[in-house]
C-alpha atoms as a PDB file:
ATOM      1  CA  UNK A   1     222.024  63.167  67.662  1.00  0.00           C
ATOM      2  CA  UNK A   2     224.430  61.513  70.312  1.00  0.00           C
ATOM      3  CA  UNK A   3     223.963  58.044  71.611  1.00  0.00           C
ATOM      4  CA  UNK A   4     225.160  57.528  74.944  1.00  0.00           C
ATOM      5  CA  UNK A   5     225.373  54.185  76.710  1.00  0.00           C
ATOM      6  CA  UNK A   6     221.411  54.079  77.737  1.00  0.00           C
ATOM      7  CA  UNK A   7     219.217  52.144  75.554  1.00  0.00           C
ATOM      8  CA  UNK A   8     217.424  52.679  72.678  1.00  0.00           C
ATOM      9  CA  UNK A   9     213.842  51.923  73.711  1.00  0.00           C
ATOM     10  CA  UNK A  10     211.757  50.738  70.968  1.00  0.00           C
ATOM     11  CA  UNK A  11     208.296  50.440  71.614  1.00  0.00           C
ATOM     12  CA  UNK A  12     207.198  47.943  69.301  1.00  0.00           C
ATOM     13  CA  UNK A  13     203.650  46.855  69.294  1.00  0.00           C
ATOM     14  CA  UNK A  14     204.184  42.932  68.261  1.00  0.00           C
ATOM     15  CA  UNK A  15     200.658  42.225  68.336  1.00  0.00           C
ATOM     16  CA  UNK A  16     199.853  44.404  65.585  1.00  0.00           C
ATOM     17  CA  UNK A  17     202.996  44.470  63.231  1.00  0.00           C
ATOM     18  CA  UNK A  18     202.279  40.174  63.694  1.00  0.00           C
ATOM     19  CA  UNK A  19     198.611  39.747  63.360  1.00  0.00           C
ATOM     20  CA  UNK A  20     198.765  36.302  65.608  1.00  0.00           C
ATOM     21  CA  UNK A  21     196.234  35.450  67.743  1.00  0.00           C
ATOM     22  CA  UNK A  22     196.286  33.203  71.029  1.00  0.00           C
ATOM     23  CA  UNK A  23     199.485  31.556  71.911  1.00  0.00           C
ATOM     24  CA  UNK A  24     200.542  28.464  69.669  1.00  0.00           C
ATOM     25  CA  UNK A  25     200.350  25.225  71.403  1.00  0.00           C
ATOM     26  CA  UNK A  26     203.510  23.859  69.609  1.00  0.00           C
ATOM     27  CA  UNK A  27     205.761  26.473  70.647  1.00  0.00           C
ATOM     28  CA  UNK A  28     208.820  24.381  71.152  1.00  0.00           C
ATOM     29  CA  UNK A  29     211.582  25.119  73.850  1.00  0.00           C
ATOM     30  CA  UNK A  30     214.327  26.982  71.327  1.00  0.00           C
ATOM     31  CA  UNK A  31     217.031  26.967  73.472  1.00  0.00           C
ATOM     32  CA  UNK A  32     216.854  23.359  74.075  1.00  0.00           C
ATOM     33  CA  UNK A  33     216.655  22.731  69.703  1.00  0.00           C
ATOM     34  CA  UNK A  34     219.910  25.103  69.569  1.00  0.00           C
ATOM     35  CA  UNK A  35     221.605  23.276  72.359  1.00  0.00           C
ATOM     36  CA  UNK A  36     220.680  19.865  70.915  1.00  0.00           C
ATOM     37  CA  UNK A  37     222.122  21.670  67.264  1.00  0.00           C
ATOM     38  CA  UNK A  38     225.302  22.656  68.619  1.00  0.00           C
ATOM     39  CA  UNK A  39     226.195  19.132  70.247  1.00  0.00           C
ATOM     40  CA  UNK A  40     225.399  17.101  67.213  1.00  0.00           C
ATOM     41  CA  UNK A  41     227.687  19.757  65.569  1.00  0.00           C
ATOM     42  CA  UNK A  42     230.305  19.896  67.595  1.00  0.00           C
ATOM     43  CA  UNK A  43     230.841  15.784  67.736  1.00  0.00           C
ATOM     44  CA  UNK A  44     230.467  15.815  64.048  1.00  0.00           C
ATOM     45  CA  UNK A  45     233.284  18.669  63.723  1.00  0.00           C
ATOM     46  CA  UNK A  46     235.365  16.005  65.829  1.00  0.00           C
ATOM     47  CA  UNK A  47     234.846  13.343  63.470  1.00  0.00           C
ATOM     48  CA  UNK A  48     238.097  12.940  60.850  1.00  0.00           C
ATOM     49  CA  UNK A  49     236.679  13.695  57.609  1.00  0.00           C
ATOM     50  CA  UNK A  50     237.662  10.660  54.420  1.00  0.00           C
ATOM     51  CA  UNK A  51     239.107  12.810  52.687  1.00  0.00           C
ATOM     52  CA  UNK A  52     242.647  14.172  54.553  1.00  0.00           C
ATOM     53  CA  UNK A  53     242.252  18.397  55.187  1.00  0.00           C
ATOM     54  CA  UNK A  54     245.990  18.149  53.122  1.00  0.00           C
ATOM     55  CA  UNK A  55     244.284  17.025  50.050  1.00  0.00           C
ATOM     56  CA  UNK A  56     242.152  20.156  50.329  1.00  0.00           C
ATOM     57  CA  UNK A  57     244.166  22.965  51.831  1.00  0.00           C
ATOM     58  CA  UNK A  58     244.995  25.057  49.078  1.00  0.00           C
ATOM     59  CA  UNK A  59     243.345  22.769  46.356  1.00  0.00           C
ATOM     60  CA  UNK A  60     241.610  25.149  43.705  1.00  0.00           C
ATOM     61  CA  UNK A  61     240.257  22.080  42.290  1.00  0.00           C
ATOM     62  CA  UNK A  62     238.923  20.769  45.505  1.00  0.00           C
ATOM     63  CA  UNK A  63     237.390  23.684  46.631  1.00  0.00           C
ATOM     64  CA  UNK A  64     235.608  23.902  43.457  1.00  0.00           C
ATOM     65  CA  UNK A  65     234.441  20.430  43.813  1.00  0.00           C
ATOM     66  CA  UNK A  66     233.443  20.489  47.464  1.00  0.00           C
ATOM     67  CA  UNK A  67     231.806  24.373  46.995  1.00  0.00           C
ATOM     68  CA  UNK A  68     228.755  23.535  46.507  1.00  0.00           C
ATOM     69  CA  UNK A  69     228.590  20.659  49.345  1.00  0.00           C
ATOM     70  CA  UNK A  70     229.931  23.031  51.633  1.00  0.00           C
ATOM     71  CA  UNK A  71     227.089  25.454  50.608  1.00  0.00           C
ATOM     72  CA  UNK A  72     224.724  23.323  51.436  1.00  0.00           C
ATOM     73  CA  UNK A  73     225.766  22.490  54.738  1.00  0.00           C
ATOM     74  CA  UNK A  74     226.652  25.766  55.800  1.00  0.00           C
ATOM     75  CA  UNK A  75     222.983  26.792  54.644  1.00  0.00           C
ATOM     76  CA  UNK A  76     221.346  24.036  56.836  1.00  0.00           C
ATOM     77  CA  UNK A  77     223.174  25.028  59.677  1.00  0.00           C
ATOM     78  CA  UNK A  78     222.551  28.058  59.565  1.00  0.00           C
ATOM     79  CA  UNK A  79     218.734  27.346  59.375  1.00  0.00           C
ATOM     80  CA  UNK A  80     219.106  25.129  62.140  1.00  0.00           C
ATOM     81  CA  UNK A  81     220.545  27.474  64.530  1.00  0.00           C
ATOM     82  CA  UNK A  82     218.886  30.854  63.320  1.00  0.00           C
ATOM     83  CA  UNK A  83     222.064  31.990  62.743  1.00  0.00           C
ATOM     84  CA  UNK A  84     221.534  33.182  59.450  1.00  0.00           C
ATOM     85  CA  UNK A  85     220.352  37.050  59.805  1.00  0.00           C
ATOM     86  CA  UNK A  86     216.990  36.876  58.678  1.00  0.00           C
ATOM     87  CA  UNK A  87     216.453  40.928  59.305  1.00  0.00           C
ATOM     88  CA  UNK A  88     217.899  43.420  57.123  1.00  0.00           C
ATOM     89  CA  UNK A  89     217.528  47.198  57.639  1.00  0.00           C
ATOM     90  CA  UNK A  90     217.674  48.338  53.924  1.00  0.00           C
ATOM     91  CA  UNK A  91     215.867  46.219  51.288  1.00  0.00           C
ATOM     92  CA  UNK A  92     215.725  46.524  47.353  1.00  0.00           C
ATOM     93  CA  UNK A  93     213.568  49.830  46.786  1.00  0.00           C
ATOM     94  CA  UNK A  94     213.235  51.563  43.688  1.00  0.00           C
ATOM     95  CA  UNK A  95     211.731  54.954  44.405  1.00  0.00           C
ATOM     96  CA  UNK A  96     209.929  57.142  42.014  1.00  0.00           C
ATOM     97  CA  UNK A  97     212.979  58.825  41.830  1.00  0.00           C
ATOM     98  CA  UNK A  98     215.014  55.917  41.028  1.00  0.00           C
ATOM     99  CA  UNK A  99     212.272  55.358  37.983  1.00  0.00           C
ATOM    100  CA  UNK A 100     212.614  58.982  36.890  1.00  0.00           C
ATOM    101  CA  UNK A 101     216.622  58.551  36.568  1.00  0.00           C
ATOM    102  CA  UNK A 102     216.191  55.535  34.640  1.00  0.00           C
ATOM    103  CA  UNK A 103     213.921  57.769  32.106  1.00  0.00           C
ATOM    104  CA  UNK A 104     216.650  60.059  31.554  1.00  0.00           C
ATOM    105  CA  UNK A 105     218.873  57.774  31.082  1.00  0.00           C
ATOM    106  CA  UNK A 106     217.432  56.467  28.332  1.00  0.00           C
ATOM    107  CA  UNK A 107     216.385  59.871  27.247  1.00  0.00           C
ATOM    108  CA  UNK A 108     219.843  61.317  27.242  1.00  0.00           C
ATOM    109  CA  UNK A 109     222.128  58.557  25.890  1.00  0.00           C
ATOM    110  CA  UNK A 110     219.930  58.001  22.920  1.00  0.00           C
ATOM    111  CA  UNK A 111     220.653  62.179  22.779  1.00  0.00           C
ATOM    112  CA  UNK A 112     224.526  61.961  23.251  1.00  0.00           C
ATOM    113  CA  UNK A 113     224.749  59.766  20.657  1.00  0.00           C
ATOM    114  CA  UNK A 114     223.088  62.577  18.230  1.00  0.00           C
ATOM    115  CA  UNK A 115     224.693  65.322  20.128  1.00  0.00           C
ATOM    116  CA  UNK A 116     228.431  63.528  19.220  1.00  0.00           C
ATOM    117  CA  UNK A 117     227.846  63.267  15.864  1.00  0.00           C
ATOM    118  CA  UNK A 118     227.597  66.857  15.583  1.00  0.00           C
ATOM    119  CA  UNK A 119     231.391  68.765  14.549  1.00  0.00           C
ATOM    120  CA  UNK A 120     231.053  70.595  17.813  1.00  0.00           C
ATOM    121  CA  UNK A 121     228.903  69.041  19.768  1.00  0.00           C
ATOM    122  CA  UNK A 122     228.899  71.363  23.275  1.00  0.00           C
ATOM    123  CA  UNK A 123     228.461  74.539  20.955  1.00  0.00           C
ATOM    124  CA  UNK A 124     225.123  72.491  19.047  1.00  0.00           C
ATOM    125  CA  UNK A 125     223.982  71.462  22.727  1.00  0.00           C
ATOM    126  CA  UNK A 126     224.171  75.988  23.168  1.00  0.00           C
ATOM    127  CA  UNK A 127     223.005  76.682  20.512  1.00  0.00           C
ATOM    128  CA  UNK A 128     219.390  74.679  21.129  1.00  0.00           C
ATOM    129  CA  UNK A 129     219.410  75.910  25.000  1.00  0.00           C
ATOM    130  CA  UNK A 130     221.147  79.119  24.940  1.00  0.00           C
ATOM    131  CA  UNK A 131     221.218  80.709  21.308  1.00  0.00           C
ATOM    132  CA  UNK A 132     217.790  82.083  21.001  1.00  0.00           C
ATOM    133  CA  UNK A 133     218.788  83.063  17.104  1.00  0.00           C
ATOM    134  CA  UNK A 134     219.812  79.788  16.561  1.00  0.00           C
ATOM    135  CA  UNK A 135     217.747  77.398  14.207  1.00  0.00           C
ATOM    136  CA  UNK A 136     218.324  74.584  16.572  1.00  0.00           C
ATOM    137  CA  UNK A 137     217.102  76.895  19.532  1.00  0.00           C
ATOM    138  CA  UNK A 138     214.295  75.151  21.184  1.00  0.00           C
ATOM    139  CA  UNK A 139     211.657  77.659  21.964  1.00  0.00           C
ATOM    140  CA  UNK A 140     209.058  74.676  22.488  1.00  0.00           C
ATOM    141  CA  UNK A 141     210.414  74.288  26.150  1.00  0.00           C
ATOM    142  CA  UNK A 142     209.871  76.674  29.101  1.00  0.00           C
ATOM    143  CA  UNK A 143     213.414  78.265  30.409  1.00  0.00           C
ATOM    144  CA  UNK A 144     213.289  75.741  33.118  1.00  0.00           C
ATOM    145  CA  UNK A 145     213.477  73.024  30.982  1.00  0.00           C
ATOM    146  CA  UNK A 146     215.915  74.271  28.431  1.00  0.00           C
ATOM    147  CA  UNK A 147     218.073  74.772  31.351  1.00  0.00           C
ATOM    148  CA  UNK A 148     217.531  71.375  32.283  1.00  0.00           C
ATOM    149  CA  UNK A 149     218.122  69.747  29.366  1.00  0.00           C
ATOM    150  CA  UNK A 150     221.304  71.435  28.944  1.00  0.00           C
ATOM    151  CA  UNK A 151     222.288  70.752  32.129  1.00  0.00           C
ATOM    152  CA  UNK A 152     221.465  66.684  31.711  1.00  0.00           C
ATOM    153  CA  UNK A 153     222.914  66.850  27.982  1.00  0.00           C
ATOM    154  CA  UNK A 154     226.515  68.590  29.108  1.00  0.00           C
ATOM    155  CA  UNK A 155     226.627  66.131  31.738  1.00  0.00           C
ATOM    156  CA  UNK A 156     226.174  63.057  29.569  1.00  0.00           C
ATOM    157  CA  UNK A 157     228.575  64.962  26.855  1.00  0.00           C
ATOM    158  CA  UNK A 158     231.065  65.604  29.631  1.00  0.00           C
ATOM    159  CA  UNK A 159     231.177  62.108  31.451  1.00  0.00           C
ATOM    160  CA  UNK A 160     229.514  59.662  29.572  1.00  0.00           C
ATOM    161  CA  UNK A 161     226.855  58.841  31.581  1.00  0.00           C
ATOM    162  CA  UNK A 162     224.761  61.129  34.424  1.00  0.00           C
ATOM    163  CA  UNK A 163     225.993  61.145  37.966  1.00  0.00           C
ATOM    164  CA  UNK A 164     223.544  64.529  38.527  1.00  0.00           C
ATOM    165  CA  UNK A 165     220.452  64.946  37.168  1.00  0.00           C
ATOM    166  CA  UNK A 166     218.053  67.909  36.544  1.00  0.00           C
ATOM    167  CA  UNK A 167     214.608  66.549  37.264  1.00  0.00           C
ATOM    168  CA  UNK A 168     212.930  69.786  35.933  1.00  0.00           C
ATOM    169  CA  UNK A 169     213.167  67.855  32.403  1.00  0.00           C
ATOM    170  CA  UNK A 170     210.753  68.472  29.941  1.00  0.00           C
ATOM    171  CA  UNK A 171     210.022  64.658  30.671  1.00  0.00           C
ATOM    172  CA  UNK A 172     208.123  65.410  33.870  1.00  0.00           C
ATOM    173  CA  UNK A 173     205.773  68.420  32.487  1.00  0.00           C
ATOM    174  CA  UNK A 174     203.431  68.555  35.188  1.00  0.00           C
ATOM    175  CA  UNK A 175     203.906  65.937  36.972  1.00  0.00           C
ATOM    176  CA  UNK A 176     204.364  66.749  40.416  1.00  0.00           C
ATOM    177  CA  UNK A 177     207.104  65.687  42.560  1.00  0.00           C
ATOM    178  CA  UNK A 178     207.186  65.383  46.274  1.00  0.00           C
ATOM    179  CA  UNK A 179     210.601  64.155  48.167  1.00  0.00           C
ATOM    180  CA  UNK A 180     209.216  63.626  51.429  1.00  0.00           C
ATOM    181  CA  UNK A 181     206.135  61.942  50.433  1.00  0.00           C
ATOM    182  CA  UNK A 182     208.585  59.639  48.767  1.00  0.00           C
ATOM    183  CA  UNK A 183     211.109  59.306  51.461  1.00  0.00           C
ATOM    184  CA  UNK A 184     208.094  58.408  53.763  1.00  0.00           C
ATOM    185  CA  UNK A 185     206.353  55.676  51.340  1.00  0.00           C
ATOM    186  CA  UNK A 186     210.407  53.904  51.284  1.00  0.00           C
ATOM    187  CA  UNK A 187     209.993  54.176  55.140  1.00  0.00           C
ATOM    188  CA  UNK A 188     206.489  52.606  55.218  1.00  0.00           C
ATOM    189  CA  UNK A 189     207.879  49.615  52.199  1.00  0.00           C
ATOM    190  CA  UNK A 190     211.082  48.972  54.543  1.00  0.00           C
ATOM    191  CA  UNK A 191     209.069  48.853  57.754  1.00  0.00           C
ATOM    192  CA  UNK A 192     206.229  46.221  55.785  1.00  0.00           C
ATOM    193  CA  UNK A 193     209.523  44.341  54.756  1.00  0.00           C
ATOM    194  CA  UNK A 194     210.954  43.716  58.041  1.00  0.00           C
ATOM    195  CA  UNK A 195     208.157  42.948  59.417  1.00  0.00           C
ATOM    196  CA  UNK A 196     207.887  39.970  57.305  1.00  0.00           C
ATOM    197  CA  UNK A 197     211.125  39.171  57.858  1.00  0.00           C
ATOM    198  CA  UNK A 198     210.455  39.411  61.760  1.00  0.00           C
ATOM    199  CA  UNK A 199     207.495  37.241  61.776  1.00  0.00           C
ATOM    200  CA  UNK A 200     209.506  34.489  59.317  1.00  0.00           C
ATOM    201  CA  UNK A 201     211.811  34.549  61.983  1.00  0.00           C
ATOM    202  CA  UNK A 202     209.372  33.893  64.321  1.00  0.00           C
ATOM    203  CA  UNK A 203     207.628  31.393  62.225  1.00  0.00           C
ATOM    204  CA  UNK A 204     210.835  29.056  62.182  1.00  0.00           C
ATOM    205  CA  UNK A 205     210.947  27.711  65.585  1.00  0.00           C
ATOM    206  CA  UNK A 206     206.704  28.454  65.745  1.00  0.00           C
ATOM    207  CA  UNK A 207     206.193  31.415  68.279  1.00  0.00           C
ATOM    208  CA  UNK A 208     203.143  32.620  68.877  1.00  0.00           C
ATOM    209  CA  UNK A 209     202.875  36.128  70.982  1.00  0.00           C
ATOM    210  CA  UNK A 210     199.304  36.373  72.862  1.00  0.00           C
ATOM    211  CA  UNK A 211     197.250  38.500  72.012  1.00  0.00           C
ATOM    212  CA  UNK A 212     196.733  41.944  73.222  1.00  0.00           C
ATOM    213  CA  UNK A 213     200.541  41.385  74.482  1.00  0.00           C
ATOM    214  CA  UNK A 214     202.203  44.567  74.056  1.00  0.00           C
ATOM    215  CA  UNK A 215     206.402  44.188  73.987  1.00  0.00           C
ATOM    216  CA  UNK A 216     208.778  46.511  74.565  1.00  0.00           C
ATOM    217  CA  UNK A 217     212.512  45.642  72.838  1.00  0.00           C
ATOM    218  CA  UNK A 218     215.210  47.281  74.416  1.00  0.00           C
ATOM    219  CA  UNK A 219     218.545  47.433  72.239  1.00  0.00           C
ATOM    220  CA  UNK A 220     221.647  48.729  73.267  1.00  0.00           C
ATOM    221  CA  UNK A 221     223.357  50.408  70.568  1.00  0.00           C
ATOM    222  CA  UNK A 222     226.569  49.767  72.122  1.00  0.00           C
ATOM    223  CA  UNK A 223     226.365  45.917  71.522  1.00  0.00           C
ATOM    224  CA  UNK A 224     222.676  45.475  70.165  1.00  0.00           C
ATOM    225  CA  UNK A 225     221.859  43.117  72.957  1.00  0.00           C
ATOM    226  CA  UNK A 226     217.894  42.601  73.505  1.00  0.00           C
ATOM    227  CA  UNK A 227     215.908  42.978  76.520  1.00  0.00           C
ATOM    228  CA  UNK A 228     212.014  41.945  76.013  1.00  0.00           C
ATOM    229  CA  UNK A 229     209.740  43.323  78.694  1.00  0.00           C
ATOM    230  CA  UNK A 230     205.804  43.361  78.702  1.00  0.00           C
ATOM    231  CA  UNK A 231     204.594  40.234  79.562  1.00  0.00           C
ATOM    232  CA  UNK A 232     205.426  37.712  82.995  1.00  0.00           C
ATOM    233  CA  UNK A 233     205.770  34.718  80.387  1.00  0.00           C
ATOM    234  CA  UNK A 234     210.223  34.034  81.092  1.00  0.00           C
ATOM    235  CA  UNK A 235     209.976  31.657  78.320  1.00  0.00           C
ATOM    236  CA  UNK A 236     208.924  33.163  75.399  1.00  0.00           C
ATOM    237  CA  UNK A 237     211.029  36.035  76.664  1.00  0.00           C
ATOM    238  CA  UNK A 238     214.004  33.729  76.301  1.00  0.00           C
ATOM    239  CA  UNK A 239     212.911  32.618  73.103  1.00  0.00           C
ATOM    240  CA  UNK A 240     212.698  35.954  71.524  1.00  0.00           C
ATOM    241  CA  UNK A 241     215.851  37.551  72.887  1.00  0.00           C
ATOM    242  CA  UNK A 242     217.623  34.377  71.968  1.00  0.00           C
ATOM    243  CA  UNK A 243     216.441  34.252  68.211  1.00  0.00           C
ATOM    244  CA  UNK A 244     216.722  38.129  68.017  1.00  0.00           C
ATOM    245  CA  UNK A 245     220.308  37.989  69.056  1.00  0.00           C
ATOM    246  CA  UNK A 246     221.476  35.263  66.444  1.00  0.00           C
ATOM    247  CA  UNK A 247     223.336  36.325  63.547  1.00  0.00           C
ATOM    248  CA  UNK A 248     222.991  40.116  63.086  1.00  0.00           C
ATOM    249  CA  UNK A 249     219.085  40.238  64.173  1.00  0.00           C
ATOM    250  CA  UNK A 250     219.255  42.446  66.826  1.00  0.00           C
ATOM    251  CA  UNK A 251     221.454  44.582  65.010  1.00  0.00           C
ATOM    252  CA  UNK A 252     219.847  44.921  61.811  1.00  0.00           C
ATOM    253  CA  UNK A 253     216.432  45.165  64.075  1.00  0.00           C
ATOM    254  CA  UNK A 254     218.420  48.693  65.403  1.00  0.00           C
ATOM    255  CA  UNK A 255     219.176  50.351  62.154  1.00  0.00           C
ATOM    256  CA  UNK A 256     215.965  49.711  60.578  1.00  0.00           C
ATOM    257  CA  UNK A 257     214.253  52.053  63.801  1.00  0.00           C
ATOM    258  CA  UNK A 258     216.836  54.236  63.880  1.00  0.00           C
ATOM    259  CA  UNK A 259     216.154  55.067  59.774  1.00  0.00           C
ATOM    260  CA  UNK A 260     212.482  55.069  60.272  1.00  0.00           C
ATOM    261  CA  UNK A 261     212.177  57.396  62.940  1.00  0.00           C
ATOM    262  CA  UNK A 262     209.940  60.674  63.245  1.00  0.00           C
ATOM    263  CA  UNK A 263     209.801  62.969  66.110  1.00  0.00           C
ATOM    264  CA  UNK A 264     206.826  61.800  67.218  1.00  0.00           C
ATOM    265  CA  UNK A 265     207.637  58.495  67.000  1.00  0.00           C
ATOM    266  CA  UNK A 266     206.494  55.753  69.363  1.00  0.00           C
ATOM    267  CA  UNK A 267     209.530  53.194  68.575  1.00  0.00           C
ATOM    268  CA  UNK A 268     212.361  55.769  70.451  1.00  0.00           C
ATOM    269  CA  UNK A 269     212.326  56.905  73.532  1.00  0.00           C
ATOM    270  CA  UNK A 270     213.642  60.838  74.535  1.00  0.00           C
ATOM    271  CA  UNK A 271     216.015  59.639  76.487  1.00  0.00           C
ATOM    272  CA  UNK A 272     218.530  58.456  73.826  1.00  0.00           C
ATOM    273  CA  UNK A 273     218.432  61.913  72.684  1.00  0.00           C
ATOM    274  CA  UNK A 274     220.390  63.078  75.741  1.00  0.00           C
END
């Protein structure tokens, strides 16, 4: 798929991904907070310091001293201006499948261990998978899983540790395994995350959206700048755009859609297909 210069239109139906009802009363004026932020900061950052910037240029000790001072202030400022990314695209999941490789890795590196003990270990590893006149042969598994347990043994043998895995292991009889069920239940646990992350976000400088108020964000994917349409109130369209647009909101806001998308989706419009 090409993306042009138009905008990505994401219909995003706030009222329901935020569960908030009638507009807070304490909504405070953002813009006015930030612009308050950044002149406090900026006469601080004029201030000279009491201790000399040559007695910590290129002070290993000093640095180490002042790290975690510096950590802290960096962290409050970023809170203070939102511009700290609060949105990430791609959050800690471990998938079914992830669980699965984790099995066989235990599995098979308790089995290389055996398997290497053995004088020749790749011709034992044939002789229980592929040597039906073999004593070792293994005539307890189905040819499926004889094939895959040579496959996950050889690997293990060959490299140490599995970078491919055959997930018709004798591990898994019956137990059925579905990839696009899973891909869609990472899509649904990513799109609950960012949602939470969106409405923290929100939370922070206390915006409410009506309810029944149905926004539409518009993100270019050129520059991931936000345009908020669907409701006449120019503040809280400010306020959104403004918060969106700090740190790598907007952007992270883009890739998240972008990787969650079906064709009949409701959050991209046909005309970034052209």
């Amino acid at each position: 798929m090409r993306l042009n210069s138009q905008y990505i239109r994401t219909q995003l139906m706030i009222q329901n991904m935020l569960k908030r009802n009638a507009a807070d009363p304490t909504v405070k004026n953002v813009s006015s907070d930030i612009t308050a932020f950044a002149k406090k900061a900026s006469s601080q950052a004029g201030r000279p310091s009491k201790e000399s910037l040559s007695k910590l240029n290129y002070s290993k000790d000093s640095i180490v001293n002042h790290a975690e001072a510096f950590r802290r202030a960096y962290e409050a400022a970023n809170d203070q201006t939102v511009e700290e990314t609060k949105i990430n695209a791609q959050n800690p999941y471990e998938s079914e499948s992830d669980i699965r490789k984790k099995i066989l890795d235990e599995k098979y590196s308790k089995i290389n261990a055996m398997n290497k003990t053995k004088p020749d270990p790749l011709g034992y590893i044939k002789d229980k998978y592929k040597n039906s006149n073999s004593p070792y042969f293994r005539n307890d598994l189905s040819a499926a899983e004889r094939q895959a347990a040579y496959d996950n043994e050889t690997e293990w043998l060959f490299k140490g540790k599995a970078q491919n895995y055959n997930m018709q292991d004798a591990a898994f009889r019956n137990v059925n395994f579905n990839g696009e069920v899973e891909a869609e239940n990472e899509k649904i646990y990513q799109r609950s995350q960012v949602n939470k992350q969106l409405q923290a976000l929100l939370d922070q400088y206390h915006i409410a959206i009506p309810a029944d108020t149905a926004l539409t964000f518009t993100i270019s994917p050129i520059d991931y700048q936000v345009k908020v349409s669907g409701t006449d109130d120019e503040q809280l369209i400010h306020q959104l755009e403004h918060i969106l647009q700090s740190g790598e909101n907007s952007k992270q806001l883009f890739l998240h859609i972008m990787k969650s998308l079906s064709s009949d989706s409701a959050q991209y419009s046909k005309e970034a297909q052209q």
